[in-house]
PDB file of N, CA and C in Angstrom:
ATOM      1  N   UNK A   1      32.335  -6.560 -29.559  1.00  0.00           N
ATOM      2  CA  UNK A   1      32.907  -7.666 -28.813  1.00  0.00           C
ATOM      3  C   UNK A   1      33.548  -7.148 -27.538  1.00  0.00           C
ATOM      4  N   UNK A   2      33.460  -8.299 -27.045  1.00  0.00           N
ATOM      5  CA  UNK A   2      34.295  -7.975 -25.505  1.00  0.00           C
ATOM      6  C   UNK A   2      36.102  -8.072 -25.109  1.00  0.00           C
ATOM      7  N   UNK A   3      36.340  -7.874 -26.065  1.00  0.00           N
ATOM      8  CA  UNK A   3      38.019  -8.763 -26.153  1.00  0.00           C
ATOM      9  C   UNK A   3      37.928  -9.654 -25.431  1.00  0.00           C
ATOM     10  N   UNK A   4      37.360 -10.591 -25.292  1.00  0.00           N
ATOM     11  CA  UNK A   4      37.579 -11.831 -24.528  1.00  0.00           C
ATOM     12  C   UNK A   4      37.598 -12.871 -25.962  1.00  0.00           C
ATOM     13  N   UNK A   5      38.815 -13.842 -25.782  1.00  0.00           N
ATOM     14  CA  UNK A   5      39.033 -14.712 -26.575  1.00  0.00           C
ATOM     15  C   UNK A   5      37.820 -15.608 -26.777  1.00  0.00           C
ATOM     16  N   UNK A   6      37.770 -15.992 -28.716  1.00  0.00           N
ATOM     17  CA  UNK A   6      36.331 -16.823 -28.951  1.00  0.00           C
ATOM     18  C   UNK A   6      36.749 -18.033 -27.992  1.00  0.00           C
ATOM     19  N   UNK A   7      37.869 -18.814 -28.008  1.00  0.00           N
ATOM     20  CA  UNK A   7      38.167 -20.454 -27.894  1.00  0.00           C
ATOM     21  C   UNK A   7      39.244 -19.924 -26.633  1.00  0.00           C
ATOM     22  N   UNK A   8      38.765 -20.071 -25.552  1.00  0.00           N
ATOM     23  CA  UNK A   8      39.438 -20.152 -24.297  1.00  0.00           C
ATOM     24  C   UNK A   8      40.244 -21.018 -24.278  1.00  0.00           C
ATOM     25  N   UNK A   9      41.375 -21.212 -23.552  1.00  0.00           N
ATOM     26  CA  UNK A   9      41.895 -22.065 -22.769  1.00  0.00           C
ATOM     27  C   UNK A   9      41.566 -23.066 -22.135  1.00  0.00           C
ATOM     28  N   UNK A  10      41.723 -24.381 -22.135  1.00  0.00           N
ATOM     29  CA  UNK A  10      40.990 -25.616 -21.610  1.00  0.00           C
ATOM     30  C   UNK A  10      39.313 -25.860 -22.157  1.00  0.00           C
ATOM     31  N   UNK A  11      38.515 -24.723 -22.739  1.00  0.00           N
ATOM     32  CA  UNK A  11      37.307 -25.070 -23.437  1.00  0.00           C
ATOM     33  C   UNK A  11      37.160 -26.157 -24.167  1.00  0.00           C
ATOM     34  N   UNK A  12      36.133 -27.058 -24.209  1.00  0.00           N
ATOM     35  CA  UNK A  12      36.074 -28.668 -24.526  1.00  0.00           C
ATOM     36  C   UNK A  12      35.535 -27.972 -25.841  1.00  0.00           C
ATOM     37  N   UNK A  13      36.079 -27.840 -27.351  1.00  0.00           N
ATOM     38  CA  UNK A  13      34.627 -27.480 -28.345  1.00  0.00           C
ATOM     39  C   UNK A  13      33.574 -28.666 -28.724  1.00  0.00           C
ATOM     40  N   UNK A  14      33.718 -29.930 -28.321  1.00  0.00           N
ATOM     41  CA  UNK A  14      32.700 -31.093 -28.011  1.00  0.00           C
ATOM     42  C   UNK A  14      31.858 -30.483 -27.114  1.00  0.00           C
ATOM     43  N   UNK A  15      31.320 -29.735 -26.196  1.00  0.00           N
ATOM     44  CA  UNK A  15      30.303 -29.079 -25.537  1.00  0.00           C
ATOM     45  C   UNK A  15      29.690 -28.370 -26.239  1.00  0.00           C
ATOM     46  N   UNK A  16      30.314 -27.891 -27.372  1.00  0.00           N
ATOM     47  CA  UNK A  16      29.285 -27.232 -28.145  1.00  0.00           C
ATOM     48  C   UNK A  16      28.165 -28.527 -28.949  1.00  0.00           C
ATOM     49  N   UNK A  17      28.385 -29.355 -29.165  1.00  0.00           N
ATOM     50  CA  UNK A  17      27.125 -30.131 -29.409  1.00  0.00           C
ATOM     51  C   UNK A  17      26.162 -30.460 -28.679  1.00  0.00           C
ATOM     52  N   UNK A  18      26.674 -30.595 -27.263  1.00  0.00           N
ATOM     53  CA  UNK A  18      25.728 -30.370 -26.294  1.00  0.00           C
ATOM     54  C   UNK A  18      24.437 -29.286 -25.922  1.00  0.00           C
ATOM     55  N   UNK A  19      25.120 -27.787 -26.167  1.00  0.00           N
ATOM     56  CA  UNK A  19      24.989 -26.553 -25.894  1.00  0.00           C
ATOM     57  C   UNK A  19      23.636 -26.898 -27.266  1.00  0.00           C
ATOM     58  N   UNK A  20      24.083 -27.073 -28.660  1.00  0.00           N
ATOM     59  CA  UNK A  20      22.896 -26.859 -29.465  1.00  0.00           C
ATOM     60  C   UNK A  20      21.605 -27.975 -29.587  1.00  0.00           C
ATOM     61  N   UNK A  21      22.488 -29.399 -28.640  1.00  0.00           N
ATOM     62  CA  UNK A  21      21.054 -30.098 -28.254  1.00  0.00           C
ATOM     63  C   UNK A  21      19.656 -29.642 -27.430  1.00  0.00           C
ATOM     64  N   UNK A  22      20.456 -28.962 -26.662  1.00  0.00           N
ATOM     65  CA  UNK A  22      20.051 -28.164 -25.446  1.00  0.00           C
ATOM     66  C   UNK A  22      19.351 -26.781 -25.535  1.00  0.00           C
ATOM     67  N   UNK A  23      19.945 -26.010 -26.790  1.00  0.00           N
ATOM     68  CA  UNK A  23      19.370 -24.976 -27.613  1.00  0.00           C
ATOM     69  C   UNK A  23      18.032 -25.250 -28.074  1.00  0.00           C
ATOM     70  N   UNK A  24      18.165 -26.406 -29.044  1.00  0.00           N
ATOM     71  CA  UNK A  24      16.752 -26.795 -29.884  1.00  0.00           C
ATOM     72  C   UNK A  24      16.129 -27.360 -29.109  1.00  0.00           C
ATOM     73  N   UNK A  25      16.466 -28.152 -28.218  1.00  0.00           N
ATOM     74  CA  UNK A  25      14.816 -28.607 -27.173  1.00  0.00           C
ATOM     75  C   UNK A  25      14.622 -26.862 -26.606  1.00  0.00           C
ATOM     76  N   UNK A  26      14.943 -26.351 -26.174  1.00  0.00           N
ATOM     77  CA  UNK A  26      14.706 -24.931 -25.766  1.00  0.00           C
ATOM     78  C   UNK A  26      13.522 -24.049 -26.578  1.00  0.00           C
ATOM     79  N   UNK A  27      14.338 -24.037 -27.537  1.00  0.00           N
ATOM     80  CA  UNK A  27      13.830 -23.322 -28.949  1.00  0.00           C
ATOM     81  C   UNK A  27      12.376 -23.754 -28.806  1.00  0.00           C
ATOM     82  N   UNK A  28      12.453 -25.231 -29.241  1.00  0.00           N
ATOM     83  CA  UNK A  28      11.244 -25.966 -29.432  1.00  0.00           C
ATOM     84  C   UNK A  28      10.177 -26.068 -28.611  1.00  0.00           C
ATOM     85  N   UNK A  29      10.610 -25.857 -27.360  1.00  0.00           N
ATOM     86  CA  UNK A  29       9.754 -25.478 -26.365  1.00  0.00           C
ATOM     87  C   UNK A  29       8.985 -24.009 -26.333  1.00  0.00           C
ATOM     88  N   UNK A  30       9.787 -22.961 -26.735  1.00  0.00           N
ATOM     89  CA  UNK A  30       9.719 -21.428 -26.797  1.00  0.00           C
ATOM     90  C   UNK A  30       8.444 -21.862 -28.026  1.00  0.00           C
ATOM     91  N   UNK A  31       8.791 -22.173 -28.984  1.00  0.00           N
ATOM     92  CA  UNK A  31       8.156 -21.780 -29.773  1.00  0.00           C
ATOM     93  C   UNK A  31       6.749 -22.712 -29.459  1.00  0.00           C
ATOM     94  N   UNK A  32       6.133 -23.347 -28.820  1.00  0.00           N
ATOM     95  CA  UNK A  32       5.027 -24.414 -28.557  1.00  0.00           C
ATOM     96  C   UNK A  32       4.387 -23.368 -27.632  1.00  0.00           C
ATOM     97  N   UNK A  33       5.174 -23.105 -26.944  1.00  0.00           N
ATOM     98  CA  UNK A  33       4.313 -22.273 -25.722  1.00  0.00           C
ATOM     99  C   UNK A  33       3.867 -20.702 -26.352  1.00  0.00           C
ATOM    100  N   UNK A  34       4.416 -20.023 -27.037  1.00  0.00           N
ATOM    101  CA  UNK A  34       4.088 -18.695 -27.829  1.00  0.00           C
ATOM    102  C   UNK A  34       3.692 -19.004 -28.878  1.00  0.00           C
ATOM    103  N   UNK A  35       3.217 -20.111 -29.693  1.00  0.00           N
ATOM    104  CA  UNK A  35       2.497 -20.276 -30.630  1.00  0.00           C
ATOM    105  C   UNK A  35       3.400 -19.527 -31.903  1.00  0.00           C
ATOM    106  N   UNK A  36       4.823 -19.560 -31.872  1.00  0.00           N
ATOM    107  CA  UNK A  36       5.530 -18.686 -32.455  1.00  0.00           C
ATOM    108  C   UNK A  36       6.596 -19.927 -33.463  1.00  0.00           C
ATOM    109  N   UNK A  37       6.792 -19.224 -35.256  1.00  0.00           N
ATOM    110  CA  UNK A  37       7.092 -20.187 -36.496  1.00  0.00           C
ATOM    111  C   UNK A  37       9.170 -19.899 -36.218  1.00  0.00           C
ATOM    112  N   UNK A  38       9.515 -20.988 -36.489  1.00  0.00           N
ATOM    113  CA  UNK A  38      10.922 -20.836 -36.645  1.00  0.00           C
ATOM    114  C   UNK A  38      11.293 -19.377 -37.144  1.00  0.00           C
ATOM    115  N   UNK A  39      10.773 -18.868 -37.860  1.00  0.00           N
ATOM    116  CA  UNK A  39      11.442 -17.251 -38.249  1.00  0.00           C
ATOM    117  C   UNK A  39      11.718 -16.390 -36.609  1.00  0.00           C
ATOM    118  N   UNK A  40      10.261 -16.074 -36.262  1.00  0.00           N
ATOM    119  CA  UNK A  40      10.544 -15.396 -34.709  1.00  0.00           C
ATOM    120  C   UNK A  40      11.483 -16.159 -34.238  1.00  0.00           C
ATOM    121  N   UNK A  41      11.320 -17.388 -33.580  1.00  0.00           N
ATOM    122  CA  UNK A  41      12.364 -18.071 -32.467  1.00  0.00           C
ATOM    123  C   UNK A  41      13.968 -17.630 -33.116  1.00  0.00           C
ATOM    124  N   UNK A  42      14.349 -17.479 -34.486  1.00  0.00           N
ATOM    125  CA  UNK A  42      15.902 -17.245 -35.266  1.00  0.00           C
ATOM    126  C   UNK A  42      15.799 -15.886 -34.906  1.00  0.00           C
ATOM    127  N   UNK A  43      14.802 -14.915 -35.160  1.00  0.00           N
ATOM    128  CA  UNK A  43      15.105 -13.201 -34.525  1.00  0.00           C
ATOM    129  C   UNK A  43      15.299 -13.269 -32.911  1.00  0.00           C
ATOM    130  N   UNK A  44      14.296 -14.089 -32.199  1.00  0.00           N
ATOM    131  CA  UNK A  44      14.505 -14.005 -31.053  1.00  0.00           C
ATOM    132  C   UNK A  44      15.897 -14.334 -30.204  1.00  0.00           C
ATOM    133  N   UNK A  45      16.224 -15.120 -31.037  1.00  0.00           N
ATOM    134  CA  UNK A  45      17.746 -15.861 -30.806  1.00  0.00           C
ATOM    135  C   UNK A  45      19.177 -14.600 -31.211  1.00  0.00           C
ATOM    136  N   UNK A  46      19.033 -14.228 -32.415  1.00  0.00           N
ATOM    137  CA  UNK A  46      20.002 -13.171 -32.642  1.00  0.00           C
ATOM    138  C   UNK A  46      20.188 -12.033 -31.784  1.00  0.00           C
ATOM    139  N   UNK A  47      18.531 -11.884 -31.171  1.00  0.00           N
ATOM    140  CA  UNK A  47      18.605 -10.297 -30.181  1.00  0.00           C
ATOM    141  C   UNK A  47      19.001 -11.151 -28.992  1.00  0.00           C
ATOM    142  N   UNK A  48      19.187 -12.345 -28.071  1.00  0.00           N
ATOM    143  CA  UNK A  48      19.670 -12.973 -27.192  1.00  0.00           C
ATOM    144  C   UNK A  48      20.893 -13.043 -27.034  1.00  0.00           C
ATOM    145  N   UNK A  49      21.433 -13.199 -28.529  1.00  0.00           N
ATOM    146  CA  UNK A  49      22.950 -13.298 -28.469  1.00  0.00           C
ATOM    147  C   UNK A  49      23.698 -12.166 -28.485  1.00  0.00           C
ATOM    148  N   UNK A  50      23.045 -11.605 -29.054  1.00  0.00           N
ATOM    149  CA  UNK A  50      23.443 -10.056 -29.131  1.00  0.00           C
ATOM    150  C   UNK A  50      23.952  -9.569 -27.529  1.00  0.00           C
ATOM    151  N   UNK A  51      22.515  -9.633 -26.894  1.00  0.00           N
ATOM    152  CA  UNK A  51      22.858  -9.248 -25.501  1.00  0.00           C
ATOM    153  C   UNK A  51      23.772 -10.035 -24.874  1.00  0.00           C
ATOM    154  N   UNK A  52      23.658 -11.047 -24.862  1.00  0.00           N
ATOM    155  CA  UNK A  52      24.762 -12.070 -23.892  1.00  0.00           C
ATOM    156  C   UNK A  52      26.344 -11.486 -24.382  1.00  0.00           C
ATOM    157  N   UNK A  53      26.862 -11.559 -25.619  1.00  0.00           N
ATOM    158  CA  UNK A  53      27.706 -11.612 -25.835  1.00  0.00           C
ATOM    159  C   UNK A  53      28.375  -9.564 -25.200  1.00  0.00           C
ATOM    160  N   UNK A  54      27.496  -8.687 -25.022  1.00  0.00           N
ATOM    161  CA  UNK A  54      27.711  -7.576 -24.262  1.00  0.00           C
ATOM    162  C   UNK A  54      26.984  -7.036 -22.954  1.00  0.00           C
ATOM    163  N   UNK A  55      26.591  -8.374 -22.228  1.00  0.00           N
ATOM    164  CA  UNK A  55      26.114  -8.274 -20.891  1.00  0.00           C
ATOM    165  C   UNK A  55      27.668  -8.060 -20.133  1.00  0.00           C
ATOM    166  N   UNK A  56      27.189  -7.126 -19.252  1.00  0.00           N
ATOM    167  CA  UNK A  56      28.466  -6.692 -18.108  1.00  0.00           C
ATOM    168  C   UNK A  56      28.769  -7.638 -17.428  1.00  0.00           C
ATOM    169  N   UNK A  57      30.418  -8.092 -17.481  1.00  0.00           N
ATOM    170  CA  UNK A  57      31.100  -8.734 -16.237  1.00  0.00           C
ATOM    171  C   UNK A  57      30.230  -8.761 -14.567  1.00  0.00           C
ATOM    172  N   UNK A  58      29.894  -9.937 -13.764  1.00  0.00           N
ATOM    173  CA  UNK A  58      29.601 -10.336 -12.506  1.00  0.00           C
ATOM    174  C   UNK A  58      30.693  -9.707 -11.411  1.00  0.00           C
ATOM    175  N   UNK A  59      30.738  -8.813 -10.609  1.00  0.00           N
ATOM    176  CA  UNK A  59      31.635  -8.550  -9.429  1.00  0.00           C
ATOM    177  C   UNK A  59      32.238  -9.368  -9.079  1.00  0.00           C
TER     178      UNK A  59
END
């Protein structure tokens, strides 16, 4: 982890329903176009988060 707090300050957690509407049309798209079964798209997703959550700070 990044020590950065899970639940920020002023963060709406009602956006997170948004965020996973927005996920699964995604998903659902990923997986139509790569011909690829819910198992890949859930690995593909864990190695995504993985990175995001220790991608380097923007200058």
């Amino acid at each position: 982890m990044t020590g950065e707090p899970i639940d920020p300050t002023g963060f709406n957690p009602l956006a997170m329903v948004d965020m996973w509407e927005d996920m699964h049309a995604l998903v659902a798209a990923w997986e139509s176009k790569h011909s690829a079964n819910p198992a890949v798209a859930a690995a593909a997703l864990e190695e995504f988060a993985a990175a995001l959550v220790q991608r380097p700070k923007p200058f």
